[in-house]
Protein backbone atom coordinates (compact mmCIF):
# COMPACT_ATOMS: atom_id res chain seq x y z
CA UNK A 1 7.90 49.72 35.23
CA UNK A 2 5.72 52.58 36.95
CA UNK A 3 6.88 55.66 37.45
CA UNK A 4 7.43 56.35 41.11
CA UNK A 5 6.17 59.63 42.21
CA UNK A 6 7.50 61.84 44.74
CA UNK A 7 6.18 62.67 47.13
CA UNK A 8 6.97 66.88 48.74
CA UNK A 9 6.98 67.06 52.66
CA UNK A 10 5.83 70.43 53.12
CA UNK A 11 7.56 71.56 56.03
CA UNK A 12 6.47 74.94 57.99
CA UNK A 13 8.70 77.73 58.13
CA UNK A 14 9.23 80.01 60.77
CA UNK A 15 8.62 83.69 59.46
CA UNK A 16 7.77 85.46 62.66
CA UNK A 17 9.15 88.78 62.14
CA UNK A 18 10.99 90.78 64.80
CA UNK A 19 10.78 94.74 65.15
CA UNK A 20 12.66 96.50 67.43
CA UNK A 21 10.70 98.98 69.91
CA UNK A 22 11.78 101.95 69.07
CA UNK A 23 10.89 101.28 65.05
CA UNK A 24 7.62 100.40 66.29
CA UNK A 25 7.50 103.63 68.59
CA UNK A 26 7.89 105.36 65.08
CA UNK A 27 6.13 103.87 62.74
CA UNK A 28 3.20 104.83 65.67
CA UNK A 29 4.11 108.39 65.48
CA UNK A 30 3.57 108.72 62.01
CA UNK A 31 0.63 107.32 61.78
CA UNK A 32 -0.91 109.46 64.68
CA UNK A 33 0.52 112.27 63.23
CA UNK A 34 -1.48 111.59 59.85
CA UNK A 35 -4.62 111.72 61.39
CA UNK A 36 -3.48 114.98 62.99
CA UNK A 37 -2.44 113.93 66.70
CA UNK A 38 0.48 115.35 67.24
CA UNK A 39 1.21 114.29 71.07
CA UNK A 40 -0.03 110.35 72.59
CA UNK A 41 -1.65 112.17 75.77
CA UNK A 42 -3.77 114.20 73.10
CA UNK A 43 -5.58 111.04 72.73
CA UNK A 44 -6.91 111.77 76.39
CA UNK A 45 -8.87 114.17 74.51
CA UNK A 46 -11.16 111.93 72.63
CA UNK A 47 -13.43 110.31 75.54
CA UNK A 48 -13.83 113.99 77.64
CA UNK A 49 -14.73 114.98 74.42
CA UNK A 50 -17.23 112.28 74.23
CA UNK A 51 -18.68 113.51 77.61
CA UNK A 52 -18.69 116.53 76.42
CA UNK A 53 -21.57 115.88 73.77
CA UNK A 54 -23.52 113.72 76.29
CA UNK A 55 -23.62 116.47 78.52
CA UNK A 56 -24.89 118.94 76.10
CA UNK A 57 -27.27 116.36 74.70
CA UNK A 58 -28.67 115.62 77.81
CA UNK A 59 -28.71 119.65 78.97
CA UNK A 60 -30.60 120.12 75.53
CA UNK A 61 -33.37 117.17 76.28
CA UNK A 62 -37.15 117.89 76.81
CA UNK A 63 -38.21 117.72 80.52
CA UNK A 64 -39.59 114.24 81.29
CA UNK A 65 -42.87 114.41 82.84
CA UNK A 66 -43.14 111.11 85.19
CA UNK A 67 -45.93 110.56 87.36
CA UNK A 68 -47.58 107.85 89.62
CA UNK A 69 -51.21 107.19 89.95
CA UNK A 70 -53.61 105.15 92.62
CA UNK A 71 -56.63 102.86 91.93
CA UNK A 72 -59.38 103.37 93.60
CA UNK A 73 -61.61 100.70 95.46
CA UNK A 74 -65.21 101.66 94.22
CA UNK A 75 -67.66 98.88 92.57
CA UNK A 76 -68.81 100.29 89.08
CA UNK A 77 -69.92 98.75 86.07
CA UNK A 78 -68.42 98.04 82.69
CA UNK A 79 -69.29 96.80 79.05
CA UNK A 80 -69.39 92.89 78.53
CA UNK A 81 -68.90 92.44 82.43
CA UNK A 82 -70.52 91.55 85.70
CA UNK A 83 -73.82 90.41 87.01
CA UNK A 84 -76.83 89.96 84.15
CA UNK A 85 -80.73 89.88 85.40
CA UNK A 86 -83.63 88.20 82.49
CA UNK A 87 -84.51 91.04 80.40
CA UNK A 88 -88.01 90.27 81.15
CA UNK A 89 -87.66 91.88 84.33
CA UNK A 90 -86.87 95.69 84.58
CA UNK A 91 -84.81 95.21 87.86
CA UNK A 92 -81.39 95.93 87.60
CA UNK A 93 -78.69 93.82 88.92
CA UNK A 94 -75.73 95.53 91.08
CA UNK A 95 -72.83 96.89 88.64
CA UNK A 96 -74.59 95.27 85.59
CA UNK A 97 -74.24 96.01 82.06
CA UNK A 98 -75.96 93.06 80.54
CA UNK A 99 -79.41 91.20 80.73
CA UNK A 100 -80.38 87.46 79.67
CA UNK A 101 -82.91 86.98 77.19
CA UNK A 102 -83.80 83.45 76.36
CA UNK A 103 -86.48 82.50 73.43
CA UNK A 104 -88.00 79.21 72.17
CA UNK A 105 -87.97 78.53 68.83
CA UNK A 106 -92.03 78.22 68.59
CA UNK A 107 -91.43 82.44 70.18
CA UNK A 108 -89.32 83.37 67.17
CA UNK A 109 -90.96 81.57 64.32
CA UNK A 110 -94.77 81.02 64.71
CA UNK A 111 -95.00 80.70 61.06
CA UNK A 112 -93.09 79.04 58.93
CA UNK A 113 -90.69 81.56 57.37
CA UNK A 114 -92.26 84.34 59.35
CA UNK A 115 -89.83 85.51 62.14
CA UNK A 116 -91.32 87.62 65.17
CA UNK A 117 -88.49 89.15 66.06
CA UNK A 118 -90.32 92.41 67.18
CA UNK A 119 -92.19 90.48 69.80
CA UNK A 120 -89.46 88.92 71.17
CA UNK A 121 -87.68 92.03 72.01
CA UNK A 122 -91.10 93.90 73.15
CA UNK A 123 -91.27 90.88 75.98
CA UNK A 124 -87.79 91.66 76.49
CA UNK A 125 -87.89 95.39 76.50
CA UNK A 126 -84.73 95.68 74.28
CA UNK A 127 -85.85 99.36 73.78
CA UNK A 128 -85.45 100.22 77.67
CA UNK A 129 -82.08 98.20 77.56
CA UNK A 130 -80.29 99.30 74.64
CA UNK A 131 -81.26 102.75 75.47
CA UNK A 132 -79.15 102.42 78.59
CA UNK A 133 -75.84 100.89 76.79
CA UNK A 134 -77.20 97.21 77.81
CA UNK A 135 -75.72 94.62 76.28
CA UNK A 136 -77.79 91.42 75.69
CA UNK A 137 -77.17 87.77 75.74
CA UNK A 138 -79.51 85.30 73.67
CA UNK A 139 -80.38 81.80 73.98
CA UNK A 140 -81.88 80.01 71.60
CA UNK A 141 -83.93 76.59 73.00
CA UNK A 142 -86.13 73.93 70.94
CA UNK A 143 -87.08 72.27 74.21
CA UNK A 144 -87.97 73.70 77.70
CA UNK A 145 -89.16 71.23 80.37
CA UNK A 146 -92.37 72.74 81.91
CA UNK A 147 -96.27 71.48 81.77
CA UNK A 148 -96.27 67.89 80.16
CA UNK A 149 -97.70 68.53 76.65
CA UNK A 150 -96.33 71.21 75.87
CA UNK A 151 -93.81 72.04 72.38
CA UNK A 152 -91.38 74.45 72.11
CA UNK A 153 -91.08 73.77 68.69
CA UNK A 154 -93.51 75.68 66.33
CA UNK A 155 -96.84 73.53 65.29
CA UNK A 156 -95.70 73.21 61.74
CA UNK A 157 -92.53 72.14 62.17
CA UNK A 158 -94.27 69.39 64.83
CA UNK A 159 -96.67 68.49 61.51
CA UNK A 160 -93.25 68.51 59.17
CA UNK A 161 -91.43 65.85 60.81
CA UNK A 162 -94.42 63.91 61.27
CA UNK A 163 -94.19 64.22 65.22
CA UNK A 164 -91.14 62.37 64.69
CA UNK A 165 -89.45 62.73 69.09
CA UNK A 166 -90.85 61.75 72.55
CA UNK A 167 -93.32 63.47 74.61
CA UNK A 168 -92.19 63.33 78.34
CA UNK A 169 -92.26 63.74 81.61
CA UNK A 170 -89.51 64.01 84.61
CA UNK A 171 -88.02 65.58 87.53
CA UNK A 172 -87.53 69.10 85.83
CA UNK A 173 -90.36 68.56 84.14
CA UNK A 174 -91.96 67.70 80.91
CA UNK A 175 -92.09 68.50 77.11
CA UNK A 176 -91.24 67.56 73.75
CA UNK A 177 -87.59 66.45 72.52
CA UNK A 178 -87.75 66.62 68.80
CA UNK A 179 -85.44 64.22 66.49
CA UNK A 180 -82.61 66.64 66.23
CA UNK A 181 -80.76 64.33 63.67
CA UNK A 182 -83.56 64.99 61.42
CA UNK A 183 -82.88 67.02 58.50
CA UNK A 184 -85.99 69.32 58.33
CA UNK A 185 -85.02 70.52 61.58
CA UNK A 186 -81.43 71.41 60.84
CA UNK A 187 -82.52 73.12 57.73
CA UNK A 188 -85.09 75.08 59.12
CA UNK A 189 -82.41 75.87 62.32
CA UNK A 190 -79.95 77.05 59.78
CA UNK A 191 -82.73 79.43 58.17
CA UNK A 192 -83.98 80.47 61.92
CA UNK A 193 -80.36 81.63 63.08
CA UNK A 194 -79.47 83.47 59.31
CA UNK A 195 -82.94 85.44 60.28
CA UNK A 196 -81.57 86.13 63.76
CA UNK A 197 -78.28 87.49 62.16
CA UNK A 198 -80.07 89.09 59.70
CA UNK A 199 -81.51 91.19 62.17
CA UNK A 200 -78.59 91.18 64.72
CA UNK A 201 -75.09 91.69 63.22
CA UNK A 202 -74.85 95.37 62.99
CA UNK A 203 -76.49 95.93 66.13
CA UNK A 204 -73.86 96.49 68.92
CA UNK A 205 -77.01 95.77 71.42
CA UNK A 206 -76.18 91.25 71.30
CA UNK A 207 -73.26 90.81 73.26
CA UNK A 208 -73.08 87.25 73.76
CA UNK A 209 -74.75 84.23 72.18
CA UNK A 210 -74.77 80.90 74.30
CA UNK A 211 -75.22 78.13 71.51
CA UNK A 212 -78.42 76.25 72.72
CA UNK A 213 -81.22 74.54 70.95
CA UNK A 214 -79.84 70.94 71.65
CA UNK A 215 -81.43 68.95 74.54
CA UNK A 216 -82.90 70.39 77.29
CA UNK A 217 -82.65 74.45 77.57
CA UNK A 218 -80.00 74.15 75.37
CA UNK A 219 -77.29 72.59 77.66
CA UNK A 220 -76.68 69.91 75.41
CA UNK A 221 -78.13 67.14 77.37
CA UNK A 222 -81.80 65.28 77.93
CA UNK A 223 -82.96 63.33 81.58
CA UNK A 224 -82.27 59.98 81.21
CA UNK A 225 -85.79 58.42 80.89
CA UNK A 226 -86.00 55.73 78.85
CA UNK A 227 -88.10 56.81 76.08
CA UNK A 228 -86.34 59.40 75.28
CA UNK A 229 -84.32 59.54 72.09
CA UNK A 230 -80.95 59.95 72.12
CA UNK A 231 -78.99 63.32 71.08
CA UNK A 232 -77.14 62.88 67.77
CA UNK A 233 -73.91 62.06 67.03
CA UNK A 234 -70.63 64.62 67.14
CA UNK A 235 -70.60 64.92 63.11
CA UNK A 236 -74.37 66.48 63.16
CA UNK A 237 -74.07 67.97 66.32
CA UNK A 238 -71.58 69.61 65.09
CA UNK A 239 -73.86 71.62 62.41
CA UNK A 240 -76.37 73.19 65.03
CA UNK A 241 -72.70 74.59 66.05
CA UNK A 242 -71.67 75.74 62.34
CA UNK A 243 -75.27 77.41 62.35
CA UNK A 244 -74.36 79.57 64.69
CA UNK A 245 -70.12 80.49 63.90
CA UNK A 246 -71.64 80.99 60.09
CA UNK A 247 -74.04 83.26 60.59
CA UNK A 248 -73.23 85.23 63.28
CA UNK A 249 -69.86 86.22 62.51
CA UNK A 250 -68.54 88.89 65.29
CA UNK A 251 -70.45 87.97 68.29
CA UNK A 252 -69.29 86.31 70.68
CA UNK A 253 -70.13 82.78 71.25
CA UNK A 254 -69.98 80.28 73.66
CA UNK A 255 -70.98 76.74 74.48
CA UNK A 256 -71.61 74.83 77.42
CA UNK A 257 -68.84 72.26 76.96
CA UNK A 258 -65.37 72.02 76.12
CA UNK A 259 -66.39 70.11 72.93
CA UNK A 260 -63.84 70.65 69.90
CA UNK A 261 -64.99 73.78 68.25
CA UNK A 262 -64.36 75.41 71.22
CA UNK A 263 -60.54 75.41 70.36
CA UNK A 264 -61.06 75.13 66.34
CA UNK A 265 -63.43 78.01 66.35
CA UNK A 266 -62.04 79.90 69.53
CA UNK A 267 -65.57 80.06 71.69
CA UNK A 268 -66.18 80.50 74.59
CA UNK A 269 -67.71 78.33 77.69
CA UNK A 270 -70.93 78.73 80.10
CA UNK A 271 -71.19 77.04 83.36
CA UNK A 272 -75.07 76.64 84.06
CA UNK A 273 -74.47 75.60 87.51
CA UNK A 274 -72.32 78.42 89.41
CA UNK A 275 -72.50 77.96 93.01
CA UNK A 276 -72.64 73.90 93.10
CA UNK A 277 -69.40 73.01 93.92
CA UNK A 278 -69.73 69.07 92.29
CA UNK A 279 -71.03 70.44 88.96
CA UNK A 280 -68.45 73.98 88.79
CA UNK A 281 -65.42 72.01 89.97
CA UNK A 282 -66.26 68.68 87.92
CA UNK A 283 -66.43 71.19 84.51
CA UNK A 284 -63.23 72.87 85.11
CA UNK A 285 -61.79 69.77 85.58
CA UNK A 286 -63.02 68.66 82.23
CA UNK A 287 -61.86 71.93 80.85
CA UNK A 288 -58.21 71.45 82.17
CA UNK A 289 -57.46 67.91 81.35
CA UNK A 290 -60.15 67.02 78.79
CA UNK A 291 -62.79 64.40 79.04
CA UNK A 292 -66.26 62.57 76.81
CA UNK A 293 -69.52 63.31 76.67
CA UNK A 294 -71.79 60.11 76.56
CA UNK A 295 -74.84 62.04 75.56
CA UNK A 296 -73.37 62.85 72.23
CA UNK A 297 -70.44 60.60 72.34
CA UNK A 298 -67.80 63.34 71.83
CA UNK A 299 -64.17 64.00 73.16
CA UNK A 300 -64.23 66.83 75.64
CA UNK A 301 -60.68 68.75 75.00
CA UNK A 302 -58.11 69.85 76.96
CA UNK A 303 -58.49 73.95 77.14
CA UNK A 304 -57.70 75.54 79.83
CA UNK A 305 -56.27 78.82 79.03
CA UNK A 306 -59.12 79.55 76.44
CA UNK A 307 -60.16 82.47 78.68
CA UNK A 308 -57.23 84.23 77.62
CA UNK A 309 -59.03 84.96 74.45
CA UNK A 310 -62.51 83.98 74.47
CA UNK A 311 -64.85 84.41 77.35
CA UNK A 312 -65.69 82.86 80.37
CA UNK A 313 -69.30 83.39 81.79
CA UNK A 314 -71.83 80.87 84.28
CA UNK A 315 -75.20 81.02 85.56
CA UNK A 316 -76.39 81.19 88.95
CA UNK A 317 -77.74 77.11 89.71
CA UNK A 318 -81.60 78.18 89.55
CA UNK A 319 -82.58 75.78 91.79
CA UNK A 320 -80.21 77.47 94.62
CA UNK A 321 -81.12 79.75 97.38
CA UNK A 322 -79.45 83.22 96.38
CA UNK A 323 -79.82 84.75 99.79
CA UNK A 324 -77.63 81.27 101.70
CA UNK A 325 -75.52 81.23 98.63
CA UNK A 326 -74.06 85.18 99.57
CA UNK A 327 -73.83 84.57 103.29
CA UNK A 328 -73.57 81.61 104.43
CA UNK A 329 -70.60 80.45 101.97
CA UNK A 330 -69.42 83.23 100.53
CA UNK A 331 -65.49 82.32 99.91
CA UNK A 332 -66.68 79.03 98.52
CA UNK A 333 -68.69 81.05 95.69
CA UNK A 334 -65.99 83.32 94.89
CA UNK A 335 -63.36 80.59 94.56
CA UNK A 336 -65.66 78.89 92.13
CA UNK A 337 -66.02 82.58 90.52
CA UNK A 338 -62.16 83.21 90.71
CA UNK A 339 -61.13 80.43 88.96
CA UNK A 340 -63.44 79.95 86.01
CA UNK A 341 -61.91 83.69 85.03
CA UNK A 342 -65.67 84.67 84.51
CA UNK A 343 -66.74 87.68 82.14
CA UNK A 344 -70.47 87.51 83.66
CA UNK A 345 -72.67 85.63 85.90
CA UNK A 346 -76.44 85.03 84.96
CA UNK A 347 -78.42 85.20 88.09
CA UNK A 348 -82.37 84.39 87.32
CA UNK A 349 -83.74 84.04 90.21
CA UNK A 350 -85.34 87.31 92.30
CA UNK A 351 -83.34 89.94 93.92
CA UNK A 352 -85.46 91.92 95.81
CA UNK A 353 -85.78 89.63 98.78
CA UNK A 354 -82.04 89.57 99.57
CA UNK A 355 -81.17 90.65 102.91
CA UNK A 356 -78.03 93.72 103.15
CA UNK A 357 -75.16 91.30 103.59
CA UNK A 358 -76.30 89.29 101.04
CA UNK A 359 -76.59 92.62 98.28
CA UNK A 360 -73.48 94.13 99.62
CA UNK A 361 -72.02 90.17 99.06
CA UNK A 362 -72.60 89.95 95.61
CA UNK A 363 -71.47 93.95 94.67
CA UNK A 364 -68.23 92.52 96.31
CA UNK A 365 -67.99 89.56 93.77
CA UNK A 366 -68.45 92.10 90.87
CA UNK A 367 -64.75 92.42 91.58
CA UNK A 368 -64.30 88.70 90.48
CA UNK A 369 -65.64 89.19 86.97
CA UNK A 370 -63.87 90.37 83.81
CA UNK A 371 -61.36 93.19 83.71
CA UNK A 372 -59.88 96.35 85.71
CA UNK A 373 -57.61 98.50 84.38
CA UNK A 374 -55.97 101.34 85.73
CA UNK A 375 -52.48 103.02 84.79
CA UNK A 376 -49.50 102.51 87.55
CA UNK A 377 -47.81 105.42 85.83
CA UNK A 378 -46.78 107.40 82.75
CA UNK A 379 -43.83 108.82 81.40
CA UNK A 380 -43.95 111.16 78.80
CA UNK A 381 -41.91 114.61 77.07
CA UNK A 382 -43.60 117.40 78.59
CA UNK A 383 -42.93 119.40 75.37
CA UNK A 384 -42.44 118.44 71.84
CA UNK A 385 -41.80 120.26 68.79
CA UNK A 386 -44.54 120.48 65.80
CA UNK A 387 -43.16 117.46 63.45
CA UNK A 388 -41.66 115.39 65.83
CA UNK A 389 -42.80 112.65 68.19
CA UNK A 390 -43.43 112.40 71.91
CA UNK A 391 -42.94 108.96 73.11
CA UNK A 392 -45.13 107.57 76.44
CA UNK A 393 -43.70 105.19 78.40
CA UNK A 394 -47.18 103.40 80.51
CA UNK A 395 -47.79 100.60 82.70
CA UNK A 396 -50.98 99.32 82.39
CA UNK A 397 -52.46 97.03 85.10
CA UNK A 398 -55.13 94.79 84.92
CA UNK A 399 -56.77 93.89 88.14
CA UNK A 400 -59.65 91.56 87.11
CA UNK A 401 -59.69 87.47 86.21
CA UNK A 402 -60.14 88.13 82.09
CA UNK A 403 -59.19 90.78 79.47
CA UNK A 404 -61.81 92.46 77.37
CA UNK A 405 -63.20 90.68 74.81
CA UNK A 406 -62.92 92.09 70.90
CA UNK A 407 -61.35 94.52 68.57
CA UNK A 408 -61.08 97.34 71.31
CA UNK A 409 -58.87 99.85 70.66
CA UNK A 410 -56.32 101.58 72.59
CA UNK A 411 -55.78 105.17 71.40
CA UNK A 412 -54.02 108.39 73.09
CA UNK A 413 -55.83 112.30 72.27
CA UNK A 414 -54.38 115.49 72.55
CA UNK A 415 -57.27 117.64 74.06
CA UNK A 416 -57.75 121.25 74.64
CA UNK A 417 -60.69 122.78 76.46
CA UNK A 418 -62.87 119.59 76.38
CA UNK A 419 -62.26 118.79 72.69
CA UNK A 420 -60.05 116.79 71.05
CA UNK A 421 -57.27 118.23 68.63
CA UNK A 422 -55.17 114.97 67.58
CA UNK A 423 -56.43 111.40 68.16
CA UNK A 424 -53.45 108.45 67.92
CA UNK A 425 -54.96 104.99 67.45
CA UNK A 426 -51.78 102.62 68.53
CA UNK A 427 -50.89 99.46 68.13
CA UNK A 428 -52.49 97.84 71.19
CA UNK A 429 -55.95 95.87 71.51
CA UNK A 430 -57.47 95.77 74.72
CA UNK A 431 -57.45 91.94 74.48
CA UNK A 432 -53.90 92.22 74.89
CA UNK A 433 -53.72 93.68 78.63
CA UNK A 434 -54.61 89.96 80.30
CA UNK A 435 -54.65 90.29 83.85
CA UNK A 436 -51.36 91.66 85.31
CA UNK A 437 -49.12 94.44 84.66
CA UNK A 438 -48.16 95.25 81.65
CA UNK A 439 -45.36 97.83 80.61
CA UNK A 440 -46.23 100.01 77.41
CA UNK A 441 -44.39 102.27 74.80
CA UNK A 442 -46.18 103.90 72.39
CA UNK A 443 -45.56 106.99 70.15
CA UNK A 444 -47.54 110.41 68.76
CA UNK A 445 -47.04 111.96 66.03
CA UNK A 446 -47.48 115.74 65.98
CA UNK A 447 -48.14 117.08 62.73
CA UNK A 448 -45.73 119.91 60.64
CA UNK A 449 -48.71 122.00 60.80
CA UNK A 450 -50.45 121.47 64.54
CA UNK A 451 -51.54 124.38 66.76
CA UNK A 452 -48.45 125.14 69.59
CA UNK A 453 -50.05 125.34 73.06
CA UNK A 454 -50.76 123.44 76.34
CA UNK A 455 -52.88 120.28 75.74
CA UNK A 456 -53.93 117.48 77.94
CA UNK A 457 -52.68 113.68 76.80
CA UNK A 458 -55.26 111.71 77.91
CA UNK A 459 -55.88 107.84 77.36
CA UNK A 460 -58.82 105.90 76.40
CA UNK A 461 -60.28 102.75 74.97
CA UNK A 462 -62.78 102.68 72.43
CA UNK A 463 -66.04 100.87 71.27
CA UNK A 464 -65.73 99.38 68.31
CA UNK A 465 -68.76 100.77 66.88
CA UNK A 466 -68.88 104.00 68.26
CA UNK A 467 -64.89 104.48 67.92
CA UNK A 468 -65.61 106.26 71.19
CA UNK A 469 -64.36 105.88 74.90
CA UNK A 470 -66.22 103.05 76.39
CA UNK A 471 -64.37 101.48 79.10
CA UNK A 472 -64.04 103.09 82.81
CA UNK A 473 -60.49 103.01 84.19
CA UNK A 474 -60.47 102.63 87.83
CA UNK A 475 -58.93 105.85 88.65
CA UNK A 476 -59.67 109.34 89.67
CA UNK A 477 -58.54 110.81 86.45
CA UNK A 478 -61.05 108.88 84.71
CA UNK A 479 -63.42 111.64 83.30
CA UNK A 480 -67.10 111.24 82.84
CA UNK A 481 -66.34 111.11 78.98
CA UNK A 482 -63.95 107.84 80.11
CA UNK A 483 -60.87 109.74 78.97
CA UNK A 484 -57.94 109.10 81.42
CA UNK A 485 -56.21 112.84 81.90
CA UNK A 486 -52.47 111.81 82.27
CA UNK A 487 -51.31 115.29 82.47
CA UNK A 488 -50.03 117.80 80.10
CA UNK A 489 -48.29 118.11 77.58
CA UNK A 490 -46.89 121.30 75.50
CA UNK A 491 -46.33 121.77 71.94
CA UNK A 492 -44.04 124.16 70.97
CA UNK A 493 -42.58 125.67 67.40
C-alpha cells in the first residue's frame, strides 16, 4: 500500500508591525542627530544652501558673447556651383565657377596608345581657367552626330574592329555608331579613361565627370533609324560605367539616368534637356518612382533624394532659344531648376546677344543652384582660460537647393592681426549642412601654453586640397580671405 503524502497548506501570516509615533519621532531624532542635524527646521538649510552655490557658480561664469547676424541679397559665385559656359569660349557666364569641356575619343587618342591630352586642354584653355579657380567638367563621347561620314572614333580603332557599326544619317545629324558590345572597344575605353586619370586625379582643376561615350553625345541613347545597331545590354553597359568609378576615384560623377549604379555607386544625375518641360518633368518622374530604359533594356530606380549626397546638374536644351527661355517663361524655368536641386546648369549656346532682362534673369536663377550658407547667430565664452575649452553654440543656415559636394571641412581659427594663431578642424563636413537650418555645437581647445590676448574667432570652410578657406558665406563678415569674423574672443591666464 503507497504511502500517502501530505500535503502542507502554507498559509500567510500577518506580520505587519505596529510602532507607535512617538518611537518613530525618536528613532528619527537619532538618526538626524548622527549625521549632525541637531534641529528638523535645520534641514531648511540644505536647498538655500544649494542656491547658494548656483549663485556663486553662475556670478563666477565667463560672459557669454551672443550675437545675431543678417544675410545679404547679392549674386556671387562659388566652387562646384552655378552657371558653366564651353571652355572653348573665353566668355564668362554670370556667377560662374565652372566651364564644359567635351572631347571625342578620336581628340584624345589619335594614336593608338598615344594620348593628346595637352591639345585637348590648349583648345580648351585649361591654363586661363585653372588660373582663375575654374573648375572643369569633362565629357567623354565616341559618337557626335554632325557631317554624314564622319568618325569620332580614332582611324585605328575604325581598322581594329573591322568597321564593325553603322554609318548614318538623321534629324540631328549623321556619323558613326561603333559596336559598343565589342570587346576591343571596351578594352581600349578602359585604357583611354586610366590615361585620363592618370593625368587628372591630383589635379583639383576636374570637378565633375558626366559618364558619356555610349550612344549619341554620350546620353546613352541612338535615333531610332533602322540600321542602326542596338546599344548593349545592362551587364556590358554596365562596364563603360565601372571604367569610369575605377579609375577616377574622387571626382565626382554623374550619369544621365537613374540606372542602378547611381544608388550602388552613389553618382550623380545630368538632365540634358533643362528648360523643356516634357523631357525635365518626364526624368524627375523617372527619378522619383523608377522606370526602364528600352534602349539598353535596364530598370530605371527609384532615387529621389540622391541629391542629398551626390549632385544634381542639367544642361540648357541646345536647340532652345536662351533669350525667350529668360523672359518669356521665366517661373516655368526656375521651377524646373528648383526642383531637380541643381549644383550647375550647362548653357552652350551664345550669351552675348541676350537682351538686359534676359542677363539680369538668369543672375537671378544663380540663386536656384547649389548652396548658401550664412550663420543666423553664434554663441560663444568671450574669455577662456589657457587649458581649457570655449564652447560655440552656431546655427548654420543653408539657403540654396543642395549641400556642397565632398570632404569639405568645417574648421574655427583664432586670429590675431590677420594671421592665424590656433586652427580647430571639427567634426562637421560641409555635406552635412543640407538645405535648412541647422543648430551647431562645437568646441576649442586652447592650449596650456597659448599666448593670452584678444583674438578674433572666425569660421571658415576649407578646400580639400588647399586646406584653405574656399567657400563665400553670404554675409558681411565674410572677409576677402573667406574667413567669417564672429567676434572676439579673449584668452586670459
Amino acid at each position: 500500500m503507497q504511502r500517502r503524502r501530505r500535503r502542507w497548506r502554507l498559509r500567510r501570516i500577518n506580520t505587519r508591525l505596529y510602532i507607535p509615533s512617538e518611537e518613530v519621532r525618536r528613532l528619527r531624532s537619532e538618526r538626524m542627530r548622527e549625521f549632525g542635524v541637531r534641529r528638523v527646521r535645520y534641514l531648511v538649510a540644505i536647498p538655500m544652501l544649494i542656491l547658494a552655490i548656483l549663485l556663486v557658480a553662475w556670478l563666477k561664469m565667463p560672459d557669454l558673447e551672443d550675437v545675431q547676424y543678417q544675410p545679404i541679397e547679392d549674386p556671387f559665385g562659388n566652387p562646384l556651383i552655378g552657371w558653366a559656359t564651353p571652355a572653348t569660349d573665353l566668355r564668362e557666364a554670370p556667377c560662374g565657377t565652372l566651364v564644359y569641356a567635351e572631347a571625342t575619343w578620336r581628340e584624345l587618342e589619335p594614336e593608338m596608345d598615344q594620348f593628346d591630352l595637352d591639345g585637348f586642354e590648349r583648345k580648351n584653355h585649361f591654363e586661363h581657367w585653372l588660373g582663375k579657380g575654374y573648375g572643369i567638367i569633362l565629357r567623354i563621347v565616341a559618337d557626335r552626330p554632325g557631317e554624314p561620314g564622319h568618325m569620332d572614333i580614332p582611324d585605328w580603332l575604325y581598322e581594329m574592329i573591322d568597321g564593325e557599326g553603322v554609318f548614318y544619317e538623321g534629324a540631328e545629324g549623321g556619323g558613326f555608331s561603333p559596336n559598343y558590345a565589342n570587346m576591343a572597344v571596351r578594352n581600349r575605353h578602359n585604357a583611354l579613361i586610366w590615361a585620363i586619370a592618370e593625368r587628372y586625379n591630383d589635379n583639383p582643376g576636374l570637378a565633375f565627370v558626366e559618364i558619356g561615350s555610349l550612344g549619341h553625345d554620350g546620353l546613352w541613347r541612338v535615333t531610332g533609324e533602322e540600321e542602326m545597331l542596338p546599344l548593349p545590354p545592362p551587364n556590358i553597359a554596365r562596364s563603360y560605367t565601372w571604367h569610369y568609378t575605377d579609375a577616377l576615384g574622387d571626382v565626382l560623377k554623374l550619369m544621365c539616368r537613374p540606372y542602378r549604379e547611381v544608388r550602388t555607386l552613389s553618382l550623380g544625375i545630368y538632365n540634358p534637356s533643362l528648360g523643356d518641360a516634357e523631357i525635365t518633368w518626364d526624368l524627375l518622374d523617372t527619378i522619383a518612382h523608377g522606370g526602364y530604359d528600352e534602349q539598353i533594356a535596364a530598370d530605371l530606380y527609384p532615387i529621389g533624394d540622391f541629391w542629398t549626397c551626390s549632385p544634381s546638374a542639367a544642361h540648357i536644351d541646345p536647340a532652345l532659344e536662351l533669350e525667350a527661355l529668360f523672359t518669356d517663361e521665366p517661373g516655368a524655368l526656375e521651377r524646373q531648376m528648383r526642383e531637380s536641386h541643381l549644383s550647375y546648369a550647362v548653357v552652350r549656346q551664345p550669351l552675348d546677344g541676350l537682351s538686359e532682362r534676359a542677363h539680369d534673369e538668369m543672375t537671378r536663377a544663380t540663386f536656384l543652384m547649389g548652396y548658401r550658407f550664412w550663420v543666423r547667430s553664434a554663441a560663444w565664452n568671450s574669455s577662456v582660460r589657457r587649458g581649457y575649452r570655449s564652447t560655440v553654440r552656431m546655427e548654420i543656415r543653408n539657403d540654396g537647393v543642395a549641400p556642397l559636394y565632398g570632404q569639405w571641412q568645417v574648421a574655427l581659427a583664432l586670429q590675431q592681426g590677420g594671421e592665424i594663431a590656433l586652427l580647430e578642424p571639427v567634426a562637421l563636413n560641409a555635406i552635412d549642412i543640407q538645405p535648412g537650418k541647422h543648430s551647431v555645437y562645437i568646441w576649442i581647445d586652447i592650449p596650456l601654453g597659448f599666448k593670452t590676448g584678444v583674438y578674433e574667432l572666425t569660421l571658415g570652410i576649407l578646400d580639400p586640397q588647399t586646406e584653405a578657406p574656399a567657400i563665400r558665406f553670404a554675409m558681411e563678415e565674410c572677409g576677402d580671405d573667406l574667413w567669417v569674423r564672429l567676434g572676439e574672443l579673449a584668452v586670459v591666464n
